[in-house]
Structure formats: structure tokens, C-alpha cells
Protein backbone atom coordinates (compact mmCIF):
# COMPACT_ATOMS: atom_id res chain seq x y z
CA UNK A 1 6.64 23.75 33.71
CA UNK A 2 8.01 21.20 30.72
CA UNK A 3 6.24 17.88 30.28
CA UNK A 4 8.27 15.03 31.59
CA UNK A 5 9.04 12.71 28.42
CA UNK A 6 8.10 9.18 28.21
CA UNK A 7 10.40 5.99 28.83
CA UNK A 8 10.78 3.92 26.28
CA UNK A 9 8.90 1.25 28.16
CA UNK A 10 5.81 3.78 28.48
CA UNK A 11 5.67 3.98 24.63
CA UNK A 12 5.74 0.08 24.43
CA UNK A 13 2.81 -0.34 27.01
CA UNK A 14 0.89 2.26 24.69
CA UNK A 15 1.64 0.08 21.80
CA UNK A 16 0.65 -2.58 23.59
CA UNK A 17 -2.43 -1.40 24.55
CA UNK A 18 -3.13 -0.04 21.52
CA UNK A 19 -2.52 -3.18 19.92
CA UNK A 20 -5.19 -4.69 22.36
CA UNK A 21 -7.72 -2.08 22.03
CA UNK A 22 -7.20 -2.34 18.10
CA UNK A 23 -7.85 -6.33 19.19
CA UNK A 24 -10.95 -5.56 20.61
CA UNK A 25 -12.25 -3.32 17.87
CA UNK A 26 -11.18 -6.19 15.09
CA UNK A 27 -13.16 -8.28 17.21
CA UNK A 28 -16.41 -6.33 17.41
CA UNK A 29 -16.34 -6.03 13.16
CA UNK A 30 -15.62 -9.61 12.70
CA UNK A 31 -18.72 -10.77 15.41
CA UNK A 32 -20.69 -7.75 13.37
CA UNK A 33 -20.32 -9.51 10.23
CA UNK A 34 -20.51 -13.04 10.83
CA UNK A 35 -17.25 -14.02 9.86
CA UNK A 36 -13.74 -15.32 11.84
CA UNK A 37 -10.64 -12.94 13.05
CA UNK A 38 -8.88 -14.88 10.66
CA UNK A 39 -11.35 -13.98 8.22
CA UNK A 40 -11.29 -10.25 8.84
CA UNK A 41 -7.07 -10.46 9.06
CA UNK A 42 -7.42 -11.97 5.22
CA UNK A 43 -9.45 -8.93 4.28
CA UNK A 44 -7.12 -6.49 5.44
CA UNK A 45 -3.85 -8.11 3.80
CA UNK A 46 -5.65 -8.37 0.82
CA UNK A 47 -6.43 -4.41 1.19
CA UNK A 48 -3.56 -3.71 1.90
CA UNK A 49 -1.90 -5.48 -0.86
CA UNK A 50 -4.22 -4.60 -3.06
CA UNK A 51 -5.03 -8.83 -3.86
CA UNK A 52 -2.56 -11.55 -3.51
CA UNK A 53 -1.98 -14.97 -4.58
CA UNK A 54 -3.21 -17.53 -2.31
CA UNK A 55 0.20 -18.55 -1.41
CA UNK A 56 1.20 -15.24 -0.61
CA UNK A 57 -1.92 -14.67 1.73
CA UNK A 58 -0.93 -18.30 3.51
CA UNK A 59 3.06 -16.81 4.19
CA UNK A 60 1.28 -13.66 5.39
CA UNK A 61 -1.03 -15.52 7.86
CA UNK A 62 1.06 -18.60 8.30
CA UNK A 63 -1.75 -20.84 7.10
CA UNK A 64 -1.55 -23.89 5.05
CA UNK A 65 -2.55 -23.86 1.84
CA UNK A 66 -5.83 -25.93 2.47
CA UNK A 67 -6.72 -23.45 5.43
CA UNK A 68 -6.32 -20.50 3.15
CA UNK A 69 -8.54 -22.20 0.28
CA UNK A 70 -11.26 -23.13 3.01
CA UNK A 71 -10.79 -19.36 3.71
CA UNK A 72 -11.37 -18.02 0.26
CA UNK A 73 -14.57 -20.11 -0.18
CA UNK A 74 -15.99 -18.71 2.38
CA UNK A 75 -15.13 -15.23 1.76
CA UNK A 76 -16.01 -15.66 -2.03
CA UNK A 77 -19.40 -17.16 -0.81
CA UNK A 78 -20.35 -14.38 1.19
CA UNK A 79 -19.44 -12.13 -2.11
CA UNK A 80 -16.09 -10.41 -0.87
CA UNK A 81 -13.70 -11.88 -2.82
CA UNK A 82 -13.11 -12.91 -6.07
CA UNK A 83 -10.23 -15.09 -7.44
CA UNK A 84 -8.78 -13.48 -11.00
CA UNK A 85 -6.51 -14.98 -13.44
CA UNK A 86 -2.87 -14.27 -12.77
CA UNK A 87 -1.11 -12.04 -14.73
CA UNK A 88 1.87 -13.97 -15.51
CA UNK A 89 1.50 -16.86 -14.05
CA UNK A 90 -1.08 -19.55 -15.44
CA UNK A 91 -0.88 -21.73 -12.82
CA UNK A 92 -2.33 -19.42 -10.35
CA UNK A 93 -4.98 -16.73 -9.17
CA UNK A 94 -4.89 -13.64 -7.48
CA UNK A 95 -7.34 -13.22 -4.71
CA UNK A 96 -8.74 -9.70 -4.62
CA UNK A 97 -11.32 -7.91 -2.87
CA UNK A 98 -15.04 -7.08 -4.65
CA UNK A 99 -16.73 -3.67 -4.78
CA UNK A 100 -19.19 -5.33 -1.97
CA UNK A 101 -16.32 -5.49 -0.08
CA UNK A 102 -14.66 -2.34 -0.69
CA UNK A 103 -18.07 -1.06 0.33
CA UNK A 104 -18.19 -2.68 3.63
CA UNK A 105 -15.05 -1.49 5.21
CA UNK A 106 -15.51 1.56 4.03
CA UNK A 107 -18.91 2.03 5.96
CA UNK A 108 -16.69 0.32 9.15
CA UNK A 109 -13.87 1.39 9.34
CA UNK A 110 -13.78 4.93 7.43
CA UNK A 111 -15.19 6.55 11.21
CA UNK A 112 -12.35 4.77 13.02
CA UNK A 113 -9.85 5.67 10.42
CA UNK A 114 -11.31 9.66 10.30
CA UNK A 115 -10.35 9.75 13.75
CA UNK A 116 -7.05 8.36 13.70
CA UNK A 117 -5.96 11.17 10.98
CA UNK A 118 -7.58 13.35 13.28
CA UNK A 119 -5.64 12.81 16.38
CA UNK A 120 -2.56 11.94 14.10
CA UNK A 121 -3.20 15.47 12.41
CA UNK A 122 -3.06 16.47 15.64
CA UNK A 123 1.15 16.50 16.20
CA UNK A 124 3.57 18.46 15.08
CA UNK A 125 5.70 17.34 11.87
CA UNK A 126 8.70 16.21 13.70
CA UNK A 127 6.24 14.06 16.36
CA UNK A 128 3.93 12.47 13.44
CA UNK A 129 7.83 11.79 11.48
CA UNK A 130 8.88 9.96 14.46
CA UNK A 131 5.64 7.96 14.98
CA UNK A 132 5.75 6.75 11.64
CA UNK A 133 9.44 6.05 11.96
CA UNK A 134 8.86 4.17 15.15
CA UNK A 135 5.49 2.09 14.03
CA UNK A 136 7.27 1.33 11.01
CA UNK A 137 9.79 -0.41 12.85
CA UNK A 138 8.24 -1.90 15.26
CA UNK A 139 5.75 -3.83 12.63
CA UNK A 140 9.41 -5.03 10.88
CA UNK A 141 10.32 -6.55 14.08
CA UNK A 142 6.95 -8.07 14.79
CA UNK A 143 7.76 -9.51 11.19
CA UNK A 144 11.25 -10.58 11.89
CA UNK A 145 10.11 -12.12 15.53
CA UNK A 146 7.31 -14.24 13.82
CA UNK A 147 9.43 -15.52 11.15
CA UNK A 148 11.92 -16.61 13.83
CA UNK A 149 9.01 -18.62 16.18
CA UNK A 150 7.56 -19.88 12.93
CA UNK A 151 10.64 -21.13 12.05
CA UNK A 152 11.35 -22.24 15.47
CA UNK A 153 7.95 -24.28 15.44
CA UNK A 154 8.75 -26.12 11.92
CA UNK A 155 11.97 -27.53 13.60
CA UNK A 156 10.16 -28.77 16.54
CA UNK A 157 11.74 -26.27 18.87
């Protein structure tokens, strides 16, 4: 007997709840160490992006630029981030992420994230392509859609 495949609206409600889950856990490591969601959602940009400017963290986060220095200070306080001399640009810093730091999600997240490549390890070539395909474009449209309401919101609509 052959599997019935999923609708499309199945694999949206287990994105969805994913996406809560992944809330919940996000939660739990931002309670466990004291800081904000916020906090914790500037830590992983700047991991991802391996340090940005603080102007580039505030488009990411859609933060003003007094929120996102209130931000730093405390993150640079609690020794997880340093600010560093631009490259090329005098006028600015690039925020980056210390060893302590480094350290610390590491000893979080690296269970969660052994999992994950379990379980992703765990389908065929074709099913992890079109997962990746998929997620990828489904974060570009959760881009696109939050440009368009933030946009919305700074014309008073």
C-alpha cells in the first residue's frame, strides 16, 4: 500500500508548527540565559552573518537605530559581543560575536542542531533537495511579506 502524499496546506501547518515549536525552544534559551527574544534573534543574525554593522542588524530586525544600540550594550555587557572597526568604512563598526559567545550556543544549540542533521540525514537526496528548495523559499517570502507590512506601517496604512 503507497503512502498518501501531503497537501500543500499539510506542509504549511508543519511549517507552521514547526515555526512555533522552534518559538518555544528560542524561548526556553533566551529565559535560560537572562536575556530578551530580541536579544537571542540579534545573536543569531549576527551568526549567521558572521557580524554586521549596526544598521544592518536594525533593517534585519526592523529596529531603530537607538533600540539596536540599547541592544548592543547589553549584549557587549554581558561579554557576547564586541563592536570592531569597520573595514572600509570609518564611520562605522561591525558588531560581531565573542569566543564567549561562540561558546555558548555551541553548548545550546549544537544537541538541537545534531538532531536536526539527523532526521534531515534521514531522507533521500531528492526529499532533503526539495526541503531545502522549499524552506528556502518560503524564508524569501517571509522576507518579501515583512518588507511589504513594514512598509505598509511607515505610510500609516
Amino acid at each position: 500500500m503507497s503512502e498518501q502524499q501531503p497537501s500543500a496546506e499539510e506542509v504549511v501547518f508543519a511549517l507552521r508548527t514547526f515555526e512555533l515549536e522552534r518559538d518555544r525552544f528560542d524561548d526556553a534559551v533566551a529565559r535560560g540565559q537572562g536575556i530578551s527574544r530580541t536579544d537571542l534573534q540579534a545573536l543569531d543574525h549576527l551568526h549567521i552573518n558572521d557580524g554586521l554593522t549596526p544598521g544592518q542588524l536594525a533593517d534585519r530586525m526592523m529596529l531603530t537605530s537607538g533600540a539596536i544600540t540599547a541592544l548592543a550594550d547589553r549584549l557587549e555587557e554581558l561579554g557576547w559581543l564586541t563592536r570592531e572597526a569597520h573595514p572600509s568604512d570609518r564611520r562605522s563598526t561591525v558588531l560581531r560575536l565573542t569566543e564567549r559567545a561562540h561558546a555558548t550556543a555551541d553548548r545550546i544549540f549544537d544537541p538541537f542542531a545534531a538532531e536536526i542533521t539527523d532526521a534531515a540525514a534521514g531522507l533521500s537526496p531528492a526529499e532533503r533537495e526539495a526541503c531545502r528548495r522549499f524552506l528556502a523559499q518560503a524564508a524569501a517570502l517571509a522576507d518579501r511579506h515583512a518588507e511589504r507590512i513594514a512598509q505598509q506601517a511607515s505610510l500609516g496604512g
